[in-house]
C-alpha atoms as a PDB file:
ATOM      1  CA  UNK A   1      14.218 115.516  35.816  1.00  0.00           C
ATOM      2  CA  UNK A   2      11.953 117.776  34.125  1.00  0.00           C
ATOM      3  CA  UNK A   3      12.957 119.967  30.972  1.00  0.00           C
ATOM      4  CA  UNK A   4      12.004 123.837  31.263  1.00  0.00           C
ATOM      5  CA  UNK A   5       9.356 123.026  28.561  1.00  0.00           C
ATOM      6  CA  UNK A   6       7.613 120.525  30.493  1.00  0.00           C
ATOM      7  CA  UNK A   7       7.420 123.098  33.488  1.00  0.00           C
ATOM      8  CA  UNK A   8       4.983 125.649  30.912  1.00  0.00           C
ATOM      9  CA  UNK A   9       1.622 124.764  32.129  1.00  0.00           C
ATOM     10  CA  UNK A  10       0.074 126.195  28.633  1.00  0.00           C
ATOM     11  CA  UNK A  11       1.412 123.289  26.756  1.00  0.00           C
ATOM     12  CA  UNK A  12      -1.330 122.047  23.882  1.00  0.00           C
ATOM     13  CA  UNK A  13      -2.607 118.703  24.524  1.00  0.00           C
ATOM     14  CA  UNK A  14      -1.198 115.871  21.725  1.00  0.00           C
ATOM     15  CA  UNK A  15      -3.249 115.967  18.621  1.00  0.00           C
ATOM     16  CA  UNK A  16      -3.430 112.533  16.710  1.00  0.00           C
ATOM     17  CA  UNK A  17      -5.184 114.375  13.568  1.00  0.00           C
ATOM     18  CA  UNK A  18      -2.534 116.698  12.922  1.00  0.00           C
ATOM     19  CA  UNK A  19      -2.851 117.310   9.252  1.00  0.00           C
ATOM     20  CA  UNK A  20      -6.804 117.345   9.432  1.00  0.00           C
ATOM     21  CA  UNK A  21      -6.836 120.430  12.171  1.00  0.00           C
ATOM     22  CA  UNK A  22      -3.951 122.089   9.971  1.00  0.00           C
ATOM     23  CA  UNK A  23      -6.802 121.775   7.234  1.00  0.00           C
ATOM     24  CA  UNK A  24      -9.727 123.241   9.135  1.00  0.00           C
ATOM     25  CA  UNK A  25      -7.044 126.092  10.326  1.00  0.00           C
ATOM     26  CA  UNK A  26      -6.491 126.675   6.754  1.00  0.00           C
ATOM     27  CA  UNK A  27     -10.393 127.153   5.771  1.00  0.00           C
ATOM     28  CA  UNK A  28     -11.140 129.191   8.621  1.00  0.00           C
ATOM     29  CA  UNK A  29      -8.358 131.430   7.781  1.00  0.00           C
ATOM     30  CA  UNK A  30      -9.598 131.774   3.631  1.00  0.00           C
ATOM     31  CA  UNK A  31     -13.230 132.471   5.068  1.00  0.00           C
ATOM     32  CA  UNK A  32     -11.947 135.285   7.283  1.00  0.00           C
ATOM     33  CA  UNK A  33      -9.915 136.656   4.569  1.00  0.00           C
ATOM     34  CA  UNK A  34     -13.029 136.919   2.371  1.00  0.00           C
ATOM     35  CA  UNK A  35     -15.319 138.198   4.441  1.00  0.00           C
ATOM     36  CA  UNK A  36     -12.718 141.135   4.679  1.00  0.00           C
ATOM     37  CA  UNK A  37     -12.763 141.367   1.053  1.00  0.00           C
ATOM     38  CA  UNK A  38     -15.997 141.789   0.598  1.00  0.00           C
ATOM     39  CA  UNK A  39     -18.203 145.206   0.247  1.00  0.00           C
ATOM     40  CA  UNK A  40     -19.579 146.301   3.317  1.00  0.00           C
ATOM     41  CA  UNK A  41     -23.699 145.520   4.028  1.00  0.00           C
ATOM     42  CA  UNK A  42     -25.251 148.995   3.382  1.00  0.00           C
ATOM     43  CA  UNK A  43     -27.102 149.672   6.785  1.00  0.00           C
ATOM     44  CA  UNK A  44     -30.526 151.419   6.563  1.00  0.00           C
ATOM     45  CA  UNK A  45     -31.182 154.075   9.125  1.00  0.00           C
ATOM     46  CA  UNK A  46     -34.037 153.425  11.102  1.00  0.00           C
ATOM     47  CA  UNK A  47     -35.102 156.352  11.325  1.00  0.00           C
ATOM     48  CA  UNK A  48     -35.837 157.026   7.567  1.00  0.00           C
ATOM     49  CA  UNK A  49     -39.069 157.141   6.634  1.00  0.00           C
ATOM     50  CA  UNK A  50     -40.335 154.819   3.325  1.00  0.00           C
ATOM     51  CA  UNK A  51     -41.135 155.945   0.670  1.00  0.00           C
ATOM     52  CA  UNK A  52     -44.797 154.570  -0.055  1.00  0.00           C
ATOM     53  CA  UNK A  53     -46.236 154.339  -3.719  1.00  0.00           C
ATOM     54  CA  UNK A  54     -48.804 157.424  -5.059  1.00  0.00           C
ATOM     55  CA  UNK A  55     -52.315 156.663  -5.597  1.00  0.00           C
ATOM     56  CA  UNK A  56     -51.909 158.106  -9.390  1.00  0.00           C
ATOM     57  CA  UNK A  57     -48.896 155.195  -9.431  1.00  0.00           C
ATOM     58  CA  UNK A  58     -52.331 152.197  -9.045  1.00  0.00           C
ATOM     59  CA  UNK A  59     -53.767 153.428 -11.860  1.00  0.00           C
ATOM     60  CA  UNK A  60     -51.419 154.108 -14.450  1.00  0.00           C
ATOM     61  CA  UNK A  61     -50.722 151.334 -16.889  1.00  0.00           C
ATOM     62  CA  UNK A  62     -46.742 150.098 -16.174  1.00  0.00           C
ATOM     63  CA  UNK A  63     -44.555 149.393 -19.338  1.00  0.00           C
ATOM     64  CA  UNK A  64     -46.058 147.041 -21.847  1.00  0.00           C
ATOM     65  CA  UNK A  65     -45.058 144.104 -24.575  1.00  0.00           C
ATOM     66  CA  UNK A  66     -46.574 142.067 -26.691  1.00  0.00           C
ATOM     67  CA  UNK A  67     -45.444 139.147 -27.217  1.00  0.00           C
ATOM     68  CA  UNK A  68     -45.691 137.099 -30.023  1.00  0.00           C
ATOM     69  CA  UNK A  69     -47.381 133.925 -30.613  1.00  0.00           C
ATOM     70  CA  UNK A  70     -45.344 133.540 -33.173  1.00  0.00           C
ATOM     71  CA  UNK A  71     -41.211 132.397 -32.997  1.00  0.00           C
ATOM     72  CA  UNK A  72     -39.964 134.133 -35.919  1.00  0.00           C
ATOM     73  CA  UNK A  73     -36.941 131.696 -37.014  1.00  0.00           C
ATOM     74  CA  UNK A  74     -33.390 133.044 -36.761  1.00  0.00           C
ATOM     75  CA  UNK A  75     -32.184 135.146 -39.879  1.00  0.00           C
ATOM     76  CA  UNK A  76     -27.966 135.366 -40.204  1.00  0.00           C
ATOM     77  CA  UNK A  77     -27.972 138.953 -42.105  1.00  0.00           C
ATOM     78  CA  UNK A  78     -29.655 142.080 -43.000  1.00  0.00           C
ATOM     79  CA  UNK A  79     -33.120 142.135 -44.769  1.00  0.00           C
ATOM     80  CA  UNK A  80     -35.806 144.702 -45.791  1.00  0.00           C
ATOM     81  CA  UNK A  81     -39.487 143.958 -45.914  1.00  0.00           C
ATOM     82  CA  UNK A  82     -40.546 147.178 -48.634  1.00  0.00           C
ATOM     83  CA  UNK A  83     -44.222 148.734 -47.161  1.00  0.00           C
ATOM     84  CA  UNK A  84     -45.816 148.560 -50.673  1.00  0.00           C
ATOM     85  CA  UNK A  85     -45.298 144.613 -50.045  1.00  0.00           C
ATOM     86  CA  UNK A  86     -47.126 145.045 -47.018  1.00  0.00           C
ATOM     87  CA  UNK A  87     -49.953 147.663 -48.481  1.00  0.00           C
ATOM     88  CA  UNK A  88     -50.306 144.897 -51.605  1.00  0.00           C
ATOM     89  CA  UNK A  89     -51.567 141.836 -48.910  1.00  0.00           C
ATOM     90  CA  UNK A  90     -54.780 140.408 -49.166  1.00  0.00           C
ATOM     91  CA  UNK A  91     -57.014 141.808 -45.832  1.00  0.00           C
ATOM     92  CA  UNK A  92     -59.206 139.260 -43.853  1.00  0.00           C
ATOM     93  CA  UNK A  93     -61.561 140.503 -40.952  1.00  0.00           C
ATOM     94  CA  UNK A  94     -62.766 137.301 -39.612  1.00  0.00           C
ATOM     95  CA  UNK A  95     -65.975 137.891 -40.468  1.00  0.00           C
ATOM     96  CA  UNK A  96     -68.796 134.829 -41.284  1.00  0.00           C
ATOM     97  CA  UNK A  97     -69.203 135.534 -44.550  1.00  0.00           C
ATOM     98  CA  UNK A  98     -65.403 135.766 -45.729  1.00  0.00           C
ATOM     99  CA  UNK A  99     -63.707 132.990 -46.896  1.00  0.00           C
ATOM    100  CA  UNK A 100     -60.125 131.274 -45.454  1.00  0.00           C
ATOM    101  CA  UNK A 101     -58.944 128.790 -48.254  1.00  0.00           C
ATOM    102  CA  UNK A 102     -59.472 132.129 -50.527  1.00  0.00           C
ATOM    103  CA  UNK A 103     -57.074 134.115 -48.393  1.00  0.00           C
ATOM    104  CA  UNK A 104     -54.672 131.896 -48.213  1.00  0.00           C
ATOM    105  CA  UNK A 105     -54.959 131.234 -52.140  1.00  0.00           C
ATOM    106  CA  UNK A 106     -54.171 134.860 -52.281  1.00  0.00           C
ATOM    107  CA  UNK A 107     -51.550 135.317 -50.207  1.00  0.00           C
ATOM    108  CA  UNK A 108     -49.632 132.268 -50.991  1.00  0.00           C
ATOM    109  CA  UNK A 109     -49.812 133.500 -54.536  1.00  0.00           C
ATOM    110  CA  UNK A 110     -48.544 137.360 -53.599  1.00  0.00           C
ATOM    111  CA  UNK A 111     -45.487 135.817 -51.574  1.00  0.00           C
ATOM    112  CA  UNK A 112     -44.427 133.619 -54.654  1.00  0.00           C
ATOM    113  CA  UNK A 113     -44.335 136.784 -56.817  1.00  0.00           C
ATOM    114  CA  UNK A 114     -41.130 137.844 -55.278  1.00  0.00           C
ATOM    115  CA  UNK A 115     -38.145 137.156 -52.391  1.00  0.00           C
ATOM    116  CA  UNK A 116     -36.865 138.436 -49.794  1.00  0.00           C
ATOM    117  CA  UNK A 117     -32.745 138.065 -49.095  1.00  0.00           C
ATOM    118  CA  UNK A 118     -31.515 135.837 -46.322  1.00  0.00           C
ATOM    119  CA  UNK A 119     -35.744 134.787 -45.620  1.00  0.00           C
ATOM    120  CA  UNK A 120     -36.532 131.401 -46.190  1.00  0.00           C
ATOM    121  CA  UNK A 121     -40.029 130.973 -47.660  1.00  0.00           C
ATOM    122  CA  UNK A 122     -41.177 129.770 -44.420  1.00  0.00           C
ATOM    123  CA  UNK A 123     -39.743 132.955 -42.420  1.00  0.00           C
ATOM    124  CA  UNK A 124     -41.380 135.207 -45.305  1.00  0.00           C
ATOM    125  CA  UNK A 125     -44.840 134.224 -44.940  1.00  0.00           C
ATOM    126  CA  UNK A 126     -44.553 133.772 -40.839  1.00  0.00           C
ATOM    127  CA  UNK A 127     -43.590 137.424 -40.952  1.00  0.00           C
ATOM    128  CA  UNK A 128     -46.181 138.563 -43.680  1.00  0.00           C
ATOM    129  CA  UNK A 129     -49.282 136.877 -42.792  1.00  0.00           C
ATOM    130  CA  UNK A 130     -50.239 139.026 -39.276  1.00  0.00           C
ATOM    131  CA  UNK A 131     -50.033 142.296 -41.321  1.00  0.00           C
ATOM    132  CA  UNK A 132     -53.321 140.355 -43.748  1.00  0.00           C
ATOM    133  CA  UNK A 133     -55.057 139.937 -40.920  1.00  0.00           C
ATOM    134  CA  UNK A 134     -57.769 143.065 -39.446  1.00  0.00           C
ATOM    135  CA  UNK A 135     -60.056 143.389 -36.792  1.00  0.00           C
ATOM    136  CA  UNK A 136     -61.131 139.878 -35.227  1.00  0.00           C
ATOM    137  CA  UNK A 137     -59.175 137.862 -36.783  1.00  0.00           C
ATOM    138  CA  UNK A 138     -56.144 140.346 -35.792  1.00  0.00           C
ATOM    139  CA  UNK A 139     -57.406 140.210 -32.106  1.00  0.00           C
ATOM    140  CA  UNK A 140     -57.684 136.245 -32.373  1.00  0.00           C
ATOM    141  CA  UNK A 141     -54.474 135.887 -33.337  1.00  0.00           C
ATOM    142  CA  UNK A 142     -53.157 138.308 -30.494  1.00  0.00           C
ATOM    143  CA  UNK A 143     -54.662 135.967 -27.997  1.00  0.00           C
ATOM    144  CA  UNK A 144     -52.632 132.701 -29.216  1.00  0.00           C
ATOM    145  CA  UNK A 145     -50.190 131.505 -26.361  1.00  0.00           C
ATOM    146  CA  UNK A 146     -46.512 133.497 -26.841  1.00  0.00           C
ATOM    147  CA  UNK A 147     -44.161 131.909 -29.132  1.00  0.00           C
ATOM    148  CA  UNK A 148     -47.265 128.558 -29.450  1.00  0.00           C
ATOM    149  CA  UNK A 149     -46.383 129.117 -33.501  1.00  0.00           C
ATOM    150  CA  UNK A 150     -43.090 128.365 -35.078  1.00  0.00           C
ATOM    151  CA  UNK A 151     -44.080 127.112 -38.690  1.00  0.00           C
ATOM    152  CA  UNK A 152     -46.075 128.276 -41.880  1.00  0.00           C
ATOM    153  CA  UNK A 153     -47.656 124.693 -41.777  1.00  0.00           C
ATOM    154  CA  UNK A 154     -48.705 125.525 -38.009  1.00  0.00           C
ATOM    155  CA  UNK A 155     -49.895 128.883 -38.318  1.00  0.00           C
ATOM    156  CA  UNK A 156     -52.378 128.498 -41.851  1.00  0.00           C
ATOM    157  CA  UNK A 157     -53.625 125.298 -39.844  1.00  0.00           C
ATOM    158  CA  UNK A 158     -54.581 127.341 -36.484  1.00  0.00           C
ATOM    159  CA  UNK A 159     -56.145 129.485 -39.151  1.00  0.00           C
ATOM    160  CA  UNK A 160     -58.198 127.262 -40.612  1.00  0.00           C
ATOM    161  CA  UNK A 161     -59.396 125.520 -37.623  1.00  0.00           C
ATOM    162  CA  UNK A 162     -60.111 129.139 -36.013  1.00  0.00           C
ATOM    163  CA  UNK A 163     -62.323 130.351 -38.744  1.00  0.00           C
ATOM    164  CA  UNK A 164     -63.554 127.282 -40.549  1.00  0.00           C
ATOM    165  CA  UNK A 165     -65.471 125.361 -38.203  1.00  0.00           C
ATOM    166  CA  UNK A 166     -66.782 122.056 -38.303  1.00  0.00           C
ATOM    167  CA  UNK A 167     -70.423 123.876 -38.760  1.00  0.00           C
ATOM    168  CA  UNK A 168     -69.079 125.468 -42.075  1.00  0.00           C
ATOM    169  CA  UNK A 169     -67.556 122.426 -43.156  1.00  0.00           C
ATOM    170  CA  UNK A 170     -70.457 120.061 -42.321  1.00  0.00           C
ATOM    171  CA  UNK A 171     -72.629 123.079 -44.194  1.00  0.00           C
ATOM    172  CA  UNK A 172     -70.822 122.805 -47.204  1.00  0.00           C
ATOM    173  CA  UNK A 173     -70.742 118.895 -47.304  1.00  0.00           C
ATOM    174  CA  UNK A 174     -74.934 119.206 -46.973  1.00  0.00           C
ATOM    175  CA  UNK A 175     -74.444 121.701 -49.624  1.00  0.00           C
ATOM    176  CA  UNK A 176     -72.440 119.666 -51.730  1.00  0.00           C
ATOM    177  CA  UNK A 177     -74.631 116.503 -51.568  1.00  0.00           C
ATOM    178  CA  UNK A 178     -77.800 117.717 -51.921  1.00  0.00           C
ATOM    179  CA  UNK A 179     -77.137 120.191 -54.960  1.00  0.00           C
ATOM    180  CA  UNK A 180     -79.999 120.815 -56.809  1.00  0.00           C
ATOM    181  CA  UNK A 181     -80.588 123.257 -59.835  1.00  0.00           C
ATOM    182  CA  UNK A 182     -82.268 126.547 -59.194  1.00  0.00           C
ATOM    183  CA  UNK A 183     -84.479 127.561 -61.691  1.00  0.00           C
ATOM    184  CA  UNK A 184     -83.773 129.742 -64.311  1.00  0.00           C
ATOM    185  CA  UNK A 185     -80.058 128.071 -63.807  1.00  0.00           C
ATOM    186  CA  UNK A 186     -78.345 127.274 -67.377  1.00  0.00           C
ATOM    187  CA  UNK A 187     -76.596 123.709 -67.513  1.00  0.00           C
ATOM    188  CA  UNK A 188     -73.028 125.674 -67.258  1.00  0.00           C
ATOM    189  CA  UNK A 189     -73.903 127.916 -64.708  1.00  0.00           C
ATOM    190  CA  UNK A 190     -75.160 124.997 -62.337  1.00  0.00           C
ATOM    191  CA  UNK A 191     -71.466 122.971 -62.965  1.00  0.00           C
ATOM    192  CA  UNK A 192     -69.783 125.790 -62.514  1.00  0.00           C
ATOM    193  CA  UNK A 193     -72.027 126.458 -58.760  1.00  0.00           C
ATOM    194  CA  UNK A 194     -71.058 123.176 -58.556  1.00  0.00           C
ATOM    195  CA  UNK A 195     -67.453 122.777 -58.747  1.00  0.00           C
ATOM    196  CA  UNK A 196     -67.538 126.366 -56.941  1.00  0.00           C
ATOM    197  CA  UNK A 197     -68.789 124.584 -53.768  1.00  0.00           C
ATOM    198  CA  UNK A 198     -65.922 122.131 -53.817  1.00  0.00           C
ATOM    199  CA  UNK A 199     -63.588 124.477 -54.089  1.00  0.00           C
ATOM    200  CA  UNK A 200     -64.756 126.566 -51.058  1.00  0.00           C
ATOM    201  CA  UNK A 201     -64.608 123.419 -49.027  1.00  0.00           C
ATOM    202  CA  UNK A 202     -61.440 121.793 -50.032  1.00  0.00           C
ATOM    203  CA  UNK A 203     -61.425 119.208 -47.430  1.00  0.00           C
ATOM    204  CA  UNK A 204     -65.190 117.656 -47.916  1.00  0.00           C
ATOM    205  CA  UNK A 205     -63.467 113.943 -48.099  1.00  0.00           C
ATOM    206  CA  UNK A 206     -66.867 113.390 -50.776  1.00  0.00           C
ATOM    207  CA  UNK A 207     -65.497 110.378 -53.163  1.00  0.00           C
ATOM    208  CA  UNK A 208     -65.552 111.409 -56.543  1.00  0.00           C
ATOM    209  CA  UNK A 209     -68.638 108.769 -57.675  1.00  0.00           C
ATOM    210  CA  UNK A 210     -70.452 110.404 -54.855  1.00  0.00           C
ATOM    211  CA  UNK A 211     -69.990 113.894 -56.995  1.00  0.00           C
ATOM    212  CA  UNK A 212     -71.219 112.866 -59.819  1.00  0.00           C
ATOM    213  CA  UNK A 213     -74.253 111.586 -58.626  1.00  0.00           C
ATOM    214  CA  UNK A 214     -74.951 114.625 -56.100  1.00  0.00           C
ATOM    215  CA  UNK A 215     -74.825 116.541 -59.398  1.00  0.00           C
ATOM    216  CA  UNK A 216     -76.500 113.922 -61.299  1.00  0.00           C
ATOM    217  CA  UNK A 217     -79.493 113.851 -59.011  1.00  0.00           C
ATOM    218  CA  UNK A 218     -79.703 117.735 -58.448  1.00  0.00           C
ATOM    219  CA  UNK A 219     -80.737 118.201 -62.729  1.00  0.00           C
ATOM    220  CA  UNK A 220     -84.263 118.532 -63.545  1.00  0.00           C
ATOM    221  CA  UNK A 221     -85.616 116.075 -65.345  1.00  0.00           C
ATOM    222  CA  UNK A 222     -85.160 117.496 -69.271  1.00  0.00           C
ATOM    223  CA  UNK A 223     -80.890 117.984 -67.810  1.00  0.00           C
ATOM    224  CA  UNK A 224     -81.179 114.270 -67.249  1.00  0.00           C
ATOM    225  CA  UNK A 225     -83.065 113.034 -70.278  1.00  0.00           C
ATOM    226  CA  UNK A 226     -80.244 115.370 -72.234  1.00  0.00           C
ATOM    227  CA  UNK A 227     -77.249 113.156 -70.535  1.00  0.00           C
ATOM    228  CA  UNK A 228     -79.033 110.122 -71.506  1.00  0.00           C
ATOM    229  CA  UNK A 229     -79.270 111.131 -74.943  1.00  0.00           C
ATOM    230  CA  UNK A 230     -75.689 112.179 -75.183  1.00  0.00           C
ATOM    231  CA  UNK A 231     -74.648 108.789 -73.472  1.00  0.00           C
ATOM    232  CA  UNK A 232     -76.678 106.688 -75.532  1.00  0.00           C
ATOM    233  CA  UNK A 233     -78.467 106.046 -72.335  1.00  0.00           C
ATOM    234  CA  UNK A 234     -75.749 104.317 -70.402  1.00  0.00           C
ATOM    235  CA  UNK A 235     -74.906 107.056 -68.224  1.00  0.00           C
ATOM    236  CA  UNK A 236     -74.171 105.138 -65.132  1.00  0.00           C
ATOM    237  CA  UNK A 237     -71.800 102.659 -66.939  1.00  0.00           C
ATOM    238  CA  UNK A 238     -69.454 105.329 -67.718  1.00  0.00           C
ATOM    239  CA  UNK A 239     -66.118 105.530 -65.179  1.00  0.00           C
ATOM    240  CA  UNK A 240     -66.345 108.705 -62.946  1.00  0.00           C
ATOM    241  CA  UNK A 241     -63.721 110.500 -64.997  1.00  0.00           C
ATOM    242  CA  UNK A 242     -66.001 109.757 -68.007  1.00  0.00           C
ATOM    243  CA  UNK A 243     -68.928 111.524 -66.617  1.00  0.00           C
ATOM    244  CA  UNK A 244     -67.078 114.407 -65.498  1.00  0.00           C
ATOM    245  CA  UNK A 245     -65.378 115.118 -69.152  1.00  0.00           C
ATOM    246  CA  UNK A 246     -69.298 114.958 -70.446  1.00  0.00           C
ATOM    247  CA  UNK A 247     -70.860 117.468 -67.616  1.00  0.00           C
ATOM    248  CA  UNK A 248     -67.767 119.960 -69.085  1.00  0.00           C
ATOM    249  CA  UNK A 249     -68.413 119.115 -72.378  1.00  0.00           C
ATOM    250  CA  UNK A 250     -72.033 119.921 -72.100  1.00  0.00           C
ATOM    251  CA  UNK A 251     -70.969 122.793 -70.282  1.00  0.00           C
ATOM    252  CA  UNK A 252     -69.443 124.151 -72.523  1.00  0.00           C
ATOM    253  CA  UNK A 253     -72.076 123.796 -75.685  1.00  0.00           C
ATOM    254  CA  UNK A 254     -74.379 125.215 -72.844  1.00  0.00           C
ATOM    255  CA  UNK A 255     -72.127 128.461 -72.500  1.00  0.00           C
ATOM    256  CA  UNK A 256     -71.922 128.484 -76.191  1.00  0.00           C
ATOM    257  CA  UNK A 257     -75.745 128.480 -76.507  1.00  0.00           C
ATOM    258  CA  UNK A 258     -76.397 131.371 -73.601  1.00  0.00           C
ATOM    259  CA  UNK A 259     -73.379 133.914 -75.485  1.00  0.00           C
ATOM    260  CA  UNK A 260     -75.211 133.482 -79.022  1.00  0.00           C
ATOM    261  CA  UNK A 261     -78.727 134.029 -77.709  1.00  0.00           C
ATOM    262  CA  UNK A 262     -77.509 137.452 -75.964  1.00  0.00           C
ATOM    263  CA  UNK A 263     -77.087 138.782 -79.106  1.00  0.00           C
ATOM    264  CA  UNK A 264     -78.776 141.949 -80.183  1.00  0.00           C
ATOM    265  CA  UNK A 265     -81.686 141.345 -82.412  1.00  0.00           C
ATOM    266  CA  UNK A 266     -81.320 143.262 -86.060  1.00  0.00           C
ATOM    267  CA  UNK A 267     -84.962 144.122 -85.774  1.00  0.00           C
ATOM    268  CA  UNK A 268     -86.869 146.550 -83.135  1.00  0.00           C
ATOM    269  CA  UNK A 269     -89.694 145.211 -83.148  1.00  0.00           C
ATOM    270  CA  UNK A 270     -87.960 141.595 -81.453  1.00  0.00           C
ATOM    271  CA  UNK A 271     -87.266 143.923 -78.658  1.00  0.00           C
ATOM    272  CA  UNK A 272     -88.172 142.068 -75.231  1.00  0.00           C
ATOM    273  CA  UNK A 273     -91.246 142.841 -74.337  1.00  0.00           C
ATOM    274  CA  UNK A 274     -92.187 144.471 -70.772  1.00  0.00           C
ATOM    275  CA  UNK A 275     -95.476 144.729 -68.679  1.00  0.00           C
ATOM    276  CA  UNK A 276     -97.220 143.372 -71.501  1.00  0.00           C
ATOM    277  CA  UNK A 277     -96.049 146.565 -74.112  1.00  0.00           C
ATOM    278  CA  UNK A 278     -92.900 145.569 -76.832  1.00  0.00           C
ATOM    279  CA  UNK A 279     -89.991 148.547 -76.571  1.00  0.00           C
ATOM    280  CA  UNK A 280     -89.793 149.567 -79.868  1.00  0.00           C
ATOM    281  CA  UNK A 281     -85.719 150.759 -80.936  1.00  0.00           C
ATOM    282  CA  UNK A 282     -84.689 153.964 -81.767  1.00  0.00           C
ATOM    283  CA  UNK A 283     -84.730 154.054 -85.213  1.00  0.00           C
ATOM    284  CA  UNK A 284     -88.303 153.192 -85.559  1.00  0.00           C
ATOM    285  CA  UNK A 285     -89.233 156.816 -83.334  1.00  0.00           C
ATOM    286  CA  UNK A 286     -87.559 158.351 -85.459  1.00  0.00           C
ATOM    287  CA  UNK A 287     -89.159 157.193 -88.462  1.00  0.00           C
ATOM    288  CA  UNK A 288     -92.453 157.713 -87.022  1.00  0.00           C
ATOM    289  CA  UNK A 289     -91.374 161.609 -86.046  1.00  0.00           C
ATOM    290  CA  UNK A 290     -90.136 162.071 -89.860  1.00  0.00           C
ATOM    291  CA  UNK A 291     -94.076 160.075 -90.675  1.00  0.00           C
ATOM    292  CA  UNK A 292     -95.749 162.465 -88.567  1.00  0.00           C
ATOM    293  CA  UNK A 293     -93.833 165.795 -89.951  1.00  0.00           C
ATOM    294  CA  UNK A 294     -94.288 164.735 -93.338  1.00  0.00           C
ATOM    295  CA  UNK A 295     -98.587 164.674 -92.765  1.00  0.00           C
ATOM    296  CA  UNK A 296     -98.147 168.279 -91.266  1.00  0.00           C
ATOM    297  CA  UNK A 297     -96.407 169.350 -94.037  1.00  0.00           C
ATOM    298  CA  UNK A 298     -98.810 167.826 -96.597  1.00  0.00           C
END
């Protein structure tokens, strides 16, 4: 015999997977619930017209950075950078006949001349250096890759490599090895061209015997016979320090010579002489006025 429940023709089949339908019910249910929750879609009336971009708007430059190629270093705290600092910085322009290692010389010697509070040394000069640089070299650092520097070490070497090339340096070496005396040139003088050279190209990887002899073989021949003499002619069995310590010390009674002969002569008449006629001093026109005066009067 059949229950009254049996008889309902709406019964649900059996479900073997009870507790996995429950969960689907159960996700359905949370998705509906959200989607209830949730702000309503703003609808756009289609029959609102859009709003289409002025000509003037094609034309006018939008909002603009410039970003750094430089990743200033994070500072914990408060610091001042004074404008006279700024105003007191060495200025390079980039152009040929300026010179890099001297720049750098100068500005590494302004930044050790004082501190800044919570800046490293490192952060000091990465912040300092743009502000020394005008005109192309300004513009050539502009055009460095954003945030492509983030140490002192990095940002004098991109320097360097930027504005002196391996023409200049190659120059310099050429320069360096084939010194030669110009004429007129005092002993002193010519060392101190020398030395000058090597200093302007810091990196010329010469060895130092090499030196020596560059400036050896650049002397006329009286320079030479003169570093023989001093040498008791065994010049090229000194050491390479030796013959450096004599080129200063001849330097030096070279310099010694030039100030004494500058001296004024006591008299007039060892004035230099000029197109052939000898300036004669002061005193001896006047003497020659007082001469003259004296005949008149006679």
């Amino acid at each position: 015999m059949l229950g009254r429940r049996s008889r309902d023709p709406n019964l649900a089949p059996l479900d073997p997977e009870v507790e996995k339908s429950l969960r689907a019910l159960r996700d359905l249910h949370s998705r509906v619930a959200h989607l209830s929750t949730s702000p309503p879609i703003p609808l756009v009336m289609a029959d609102e017209p859009e709003q289409k971009p002025l000509l003037k708007n094609h034309f006018t430059p939008n909002e603009y950075t410039n970003p750094s190629c430089i990743r200033m270093p994070v500072v914990t705290g408060h610091f001042e950078i004074k404008p006279s600092t700024i105003s007191h910085l060495p200025n390079f322009y980039g152009k040929s006949n300026e010179d890099p290692y001297s720049h750098l010389n100068e500005f590494n010697d302004l930044c050790t001349t004082f501190n800044v509070q919570h800046l490293t040394e490192d952060a000091l000069k990465l912040r300092l250096f743009p502000f020394s640089l005008k005109d192309k070299a300004k513009q050539w650092l502009n055009s460095l890759p954003s945030n492509s520097i983030t140490t002192w070490v990095q940002l004098h070497h991109a320097f360097l490599t930027k504005f002196y090339p391996i023409s200049k340096t190659m120059e310099m070496r050429n320069a360096i090895t084939n010194f030669t005396m110009l004429d007129g040139e005092s002993f002193h003088e010519a060392w101190e061209r020398f030395n000058d050279l090597q200093r302007k190209c810091p990196h010329h990887e010469i060895l130092g015997w090499q030196l020596v002899k560059s400036f050896y073989d650049g002397l006329p021949d009286r320079h030479r016979h003169m570093i023989d003499s001093a040498c008791g002619g065994t010049f090229f069995s000194k050491t390479e320090d030796d013959a450096k310590a004599l080129f200063e010390t001849l330097s030096e009674n070279s310099q010694h010579h030039a100030s004494s002969g500058r001296r004024a002569p006591t008299n007039p008449f060892n004035a230099p002489k000029k197109g052939g006629i000898y300036e004669v001093g002061h005193s001896v026109d006047v003497q020659g006025q007082v001469a003259a005066m004296s005949r008149k009067l006679d």
